[in-house]
Protein backbone atom coordinates (compact mmCIF):
# COMPACT_ATOMS: atom_id res chain seq x y z
CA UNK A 1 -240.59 105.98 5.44
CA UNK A 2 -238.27 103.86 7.60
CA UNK A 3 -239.66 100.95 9.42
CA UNK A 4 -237.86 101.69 12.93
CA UNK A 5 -236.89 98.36 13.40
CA UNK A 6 -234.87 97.88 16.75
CA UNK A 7 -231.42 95.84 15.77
CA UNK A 8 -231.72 94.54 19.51
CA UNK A 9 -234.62 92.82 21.22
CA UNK A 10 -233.85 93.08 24.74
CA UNK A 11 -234.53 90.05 27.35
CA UNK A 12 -236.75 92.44 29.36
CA UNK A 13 -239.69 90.64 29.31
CA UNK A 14 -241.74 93.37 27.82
CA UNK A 15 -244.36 92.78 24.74
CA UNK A 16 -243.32 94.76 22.05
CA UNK A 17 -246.27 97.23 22.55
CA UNK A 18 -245.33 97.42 25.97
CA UNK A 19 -241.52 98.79 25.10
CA UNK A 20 -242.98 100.84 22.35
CA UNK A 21 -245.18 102.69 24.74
CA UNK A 22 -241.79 102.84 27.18
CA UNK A 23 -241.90 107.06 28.65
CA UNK A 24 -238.49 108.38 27.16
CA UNK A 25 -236.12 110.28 28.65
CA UNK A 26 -234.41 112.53 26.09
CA UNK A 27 -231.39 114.78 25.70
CA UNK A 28 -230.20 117.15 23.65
CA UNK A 29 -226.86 118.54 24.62
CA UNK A 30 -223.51 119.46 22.79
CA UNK A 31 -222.13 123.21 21.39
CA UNK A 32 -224.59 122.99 18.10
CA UNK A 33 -227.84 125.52 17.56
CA UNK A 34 -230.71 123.39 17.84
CA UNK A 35 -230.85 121.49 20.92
CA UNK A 36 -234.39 123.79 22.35
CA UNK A 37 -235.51 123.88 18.55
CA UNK A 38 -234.86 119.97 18.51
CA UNK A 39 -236.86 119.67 22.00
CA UNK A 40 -240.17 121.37 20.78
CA UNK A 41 -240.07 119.87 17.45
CA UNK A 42 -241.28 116.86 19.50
CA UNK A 43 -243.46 119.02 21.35
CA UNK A 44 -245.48 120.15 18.72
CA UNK A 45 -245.59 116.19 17.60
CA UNK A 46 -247.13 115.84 21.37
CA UNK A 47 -249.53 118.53 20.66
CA UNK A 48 -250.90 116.71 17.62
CA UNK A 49 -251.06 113.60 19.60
CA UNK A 50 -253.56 115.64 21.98
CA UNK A 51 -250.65 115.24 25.01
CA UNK A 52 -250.53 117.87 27.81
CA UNK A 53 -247.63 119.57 27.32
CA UNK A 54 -245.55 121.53 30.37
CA UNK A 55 -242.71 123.46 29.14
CA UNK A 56 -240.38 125.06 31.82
CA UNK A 57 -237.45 127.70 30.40
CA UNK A 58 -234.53 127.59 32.92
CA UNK A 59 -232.34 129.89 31.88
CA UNK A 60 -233.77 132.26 29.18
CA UNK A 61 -235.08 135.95 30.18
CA UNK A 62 -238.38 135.76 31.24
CA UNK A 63 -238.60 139.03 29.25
CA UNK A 64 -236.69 136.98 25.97
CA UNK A 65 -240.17 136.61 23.27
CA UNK A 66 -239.72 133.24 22.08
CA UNK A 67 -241.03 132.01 18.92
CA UNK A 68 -241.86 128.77 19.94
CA UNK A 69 -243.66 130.00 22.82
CA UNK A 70 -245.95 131.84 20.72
CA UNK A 71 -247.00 129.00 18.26
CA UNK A 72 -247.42 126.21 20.77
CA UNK A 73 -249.64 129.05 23.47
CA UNK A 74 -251.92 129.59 20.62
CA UNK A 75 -251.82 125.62 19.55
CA UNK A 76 -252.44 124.93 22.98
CA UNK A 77 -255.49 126.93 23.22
CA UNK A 78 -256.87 125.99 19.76
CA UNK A 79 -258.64 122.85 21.02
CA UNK A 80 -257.27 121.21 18.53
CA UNK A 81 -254.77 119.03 20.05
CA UNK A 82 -252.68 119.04 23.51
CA UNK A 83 -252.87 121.67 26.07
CA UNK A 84 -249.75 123.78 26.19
CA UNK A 85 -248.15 125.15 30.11
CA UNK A 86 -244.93 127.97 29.44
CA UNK A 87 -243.01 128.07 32.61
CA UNK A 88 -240.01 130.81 33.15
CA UNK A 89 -237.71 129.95 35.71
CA UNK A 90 -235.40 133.11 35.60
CA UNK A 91 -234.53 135.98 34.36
CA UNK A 92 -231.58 134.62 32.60
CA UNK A 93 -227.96 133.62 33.28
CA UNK A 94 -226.87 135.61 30.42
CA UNK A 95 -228.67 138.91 30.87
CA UNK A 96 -228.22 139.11 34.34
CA UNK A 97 -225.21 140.55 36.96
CA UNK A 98 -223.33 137.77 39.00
CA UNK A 99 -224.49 139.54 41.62
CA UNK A 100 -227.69 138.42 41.00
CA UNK A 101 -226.82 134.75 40.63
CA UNK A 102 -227.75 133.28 43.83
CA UNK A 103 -231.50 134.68 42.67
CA UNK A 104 -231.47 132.60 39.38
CA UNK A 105 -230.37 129.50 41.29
CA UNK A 106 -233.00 129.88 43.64
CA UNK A 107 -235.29 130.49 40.58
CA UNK A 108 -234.00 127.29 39.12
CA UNK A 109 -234.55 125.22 42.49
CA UNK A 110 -237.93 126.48 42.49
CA UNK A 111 -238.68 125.79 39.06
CA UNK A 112 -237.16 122.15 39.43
CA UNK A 113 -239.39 121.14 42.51
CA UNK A 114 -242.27 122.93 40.05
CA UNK A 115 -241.10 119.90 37.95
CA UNK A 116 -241.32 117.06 40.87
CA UNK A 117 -244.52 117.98 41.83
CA UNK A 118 -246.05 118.01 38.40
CA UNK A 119 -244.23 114.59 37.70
CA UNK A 120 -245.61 113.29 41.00
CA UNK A 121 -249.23 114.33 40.34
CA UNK A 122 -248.94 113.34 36.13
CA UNK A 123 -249.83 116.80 35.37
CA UNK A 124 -248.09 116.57 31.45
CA UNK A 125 -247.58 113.44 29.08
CA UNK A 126 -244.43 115.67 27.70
CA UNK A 127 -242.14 117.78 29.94
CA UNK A 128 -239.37 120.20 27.71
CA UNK A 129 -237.14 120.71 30.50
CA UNK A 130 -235.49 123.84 28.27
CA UNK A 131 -231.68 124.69 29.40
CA UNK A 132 -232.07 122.24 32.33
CA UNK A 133 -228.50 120.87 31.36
CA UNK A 134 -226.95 124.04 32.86
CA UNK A 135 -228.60 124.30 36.45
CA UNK A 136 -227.12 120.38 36.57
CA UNK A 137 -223.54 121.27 35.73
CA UNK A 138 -223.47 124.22 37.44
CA UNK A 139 -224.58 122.87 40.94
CA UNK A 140 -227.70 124.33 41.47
CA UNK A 141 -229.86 121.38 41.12
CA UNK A 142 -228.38 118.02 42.68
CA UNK A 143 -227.92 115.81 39.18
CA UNK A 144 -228.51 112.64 41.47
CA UNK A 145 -231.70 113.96 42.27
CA UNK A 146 -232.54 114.77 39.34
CA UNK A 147 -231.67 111.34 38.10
CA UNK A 148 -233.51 109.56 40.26
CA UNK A 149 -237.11 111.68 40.30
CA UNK A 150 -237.07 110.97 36.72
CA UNK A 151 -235.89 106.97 36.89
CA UNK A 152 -239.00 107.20 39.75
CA UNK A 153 -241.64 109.15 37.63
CA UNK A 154 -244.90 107.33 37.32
CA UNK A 155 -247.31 106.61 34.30
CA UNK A 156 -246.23 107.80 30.77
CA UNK A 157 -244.13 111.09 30.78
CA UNK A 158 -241.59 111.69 28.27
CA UNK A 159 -238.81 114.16 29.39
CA UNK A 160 -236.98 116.57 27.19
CA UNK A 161 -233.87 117.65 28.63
CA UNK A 162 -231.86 120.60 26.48
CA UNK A 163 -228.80 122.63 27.26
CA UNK A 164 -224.64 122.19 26.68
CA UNK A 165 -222.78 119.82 28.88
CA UNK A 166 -224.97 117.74 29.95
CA UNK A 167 -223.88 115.90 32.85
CA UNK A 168 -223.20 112.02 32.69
CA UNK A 169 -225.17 110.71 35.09
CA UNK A 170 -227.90 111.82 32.94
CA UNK A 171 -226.82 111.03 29.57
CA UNK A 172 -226.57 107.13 31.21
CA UNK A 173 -230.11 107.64 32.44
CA UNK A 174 -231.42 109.17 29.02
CA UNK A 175 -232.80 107.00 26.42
CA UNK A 176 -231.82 108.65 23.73
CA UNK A 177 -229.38 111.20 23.77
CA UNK A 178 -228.37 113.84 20.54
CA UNK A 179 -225.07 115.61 20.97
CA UNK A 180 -225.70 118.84 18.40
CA UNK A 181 -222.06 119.91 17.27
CA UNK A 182 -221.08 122.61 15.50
CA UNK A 183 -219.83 122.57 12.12
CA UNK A 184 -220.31 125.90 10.66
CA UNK A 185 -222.55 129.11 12.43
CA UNK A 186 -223.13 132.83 10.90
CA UNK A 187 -221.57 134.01 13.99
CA UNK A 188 -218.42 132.61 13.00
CA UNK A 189 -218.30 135.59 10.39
CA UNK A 190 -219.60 138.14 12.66
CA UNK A 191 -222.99 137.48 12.18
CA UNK A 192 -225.43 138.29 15.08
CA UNK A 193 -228.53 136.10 15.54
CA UNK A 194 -231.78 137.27 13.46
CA UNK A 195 -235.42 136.77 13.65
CA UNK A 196 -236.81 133.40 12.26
CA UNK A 197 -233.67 132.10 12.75
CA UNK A 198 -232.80 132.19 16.27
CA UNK A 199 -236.17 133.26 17.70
């Protein structure tokens, strides 16, 4: 098992338990499958730890069954570890008309001051801020904002931020930041997406 030894010790003026214990904000962006699957990988790591967990879907049908929501609900209510919130914030870019647009960005302005308000009032230790990269590049949520509620956030919250293109002024904010590419997919060859696999 690696060590995790830093190669840099900043001048911060932290103790090394202090920057250890340092809330994170993380982001998984790029073209590559596996950015959400990534994002509650780490949730389910907060669950053991006994965390509250808040997870808020921006831009999957709220009618999509997710196989990650499943497992983490029943987790959550195993009293076992952390307690486990599943937020849907639309219906789903995807699925939907472009007619019915402006509703999903309201949706996803709603769901984002959802998100300031639990920040402000430390309702979750870890926040999986699912597809939250596309409201951002789209224009429906202000990525200044954004930036700054989360450089602002009080007490220990980690942020998981997933979806493609990502906009910059986050990625500079983000401490750690995973670009999934794409090598190789089944739907390459005509495959379409199949249970397990893709939910």
């Amino acid at each position: 098992m690696p060590q995790g030894q830093p190669s840099v010790v900043p001048d911060d003026g932290l103790t090394t338990r202090q920057r250890r214990n340092r809330p994170l904000v993380v982001v998984h962006t790029g073209v590559g499958k596996g950015k959400s699957t990534a994002a509650f990988g780490l949730a389910l790591r907060a669950w053991n730890q006994g965390w509250p967990i808040g997870v808020f879907q921006f831009v999957k049908s709220a009618k999509w069954k997710v196989g990650e929501e499943n497992a983490l609900k029943v987790l959550g209510a195993s009293g076992q570890g952390g307690t486990v919130a599943w937020h849907k914030m639309g219906e789903g870019w995807s699925w939907v008309q472009r007619d019915a647009q402006l509703d999903n960005e309201d949706k996803a302005r709603e769901g984002w001051e959802q998100v300031k308000r639990d920040l402000a009032a430390e309702t979750y230790r870890l926040y999986v801020l699912d597809e939250f990269a596309y409201p951002m590049h789209w224009g429906w949520v202000d990525t200044d904002e954004v930036v700054e509620v989360l450089r602002n956030r009080p007490g220990t919250q980690h942020v998981v931020i997933t979806g493609r293109n990502a906009p910059q002024k986050l990625v500079d904010l983000a401490d750690l930041v995973t670009d999934m590419s794409k090598v190789k997919h089944p739907m390459d060859a005509g495959q379409k997406g199949q249970k397990g696999i893709e939910w």
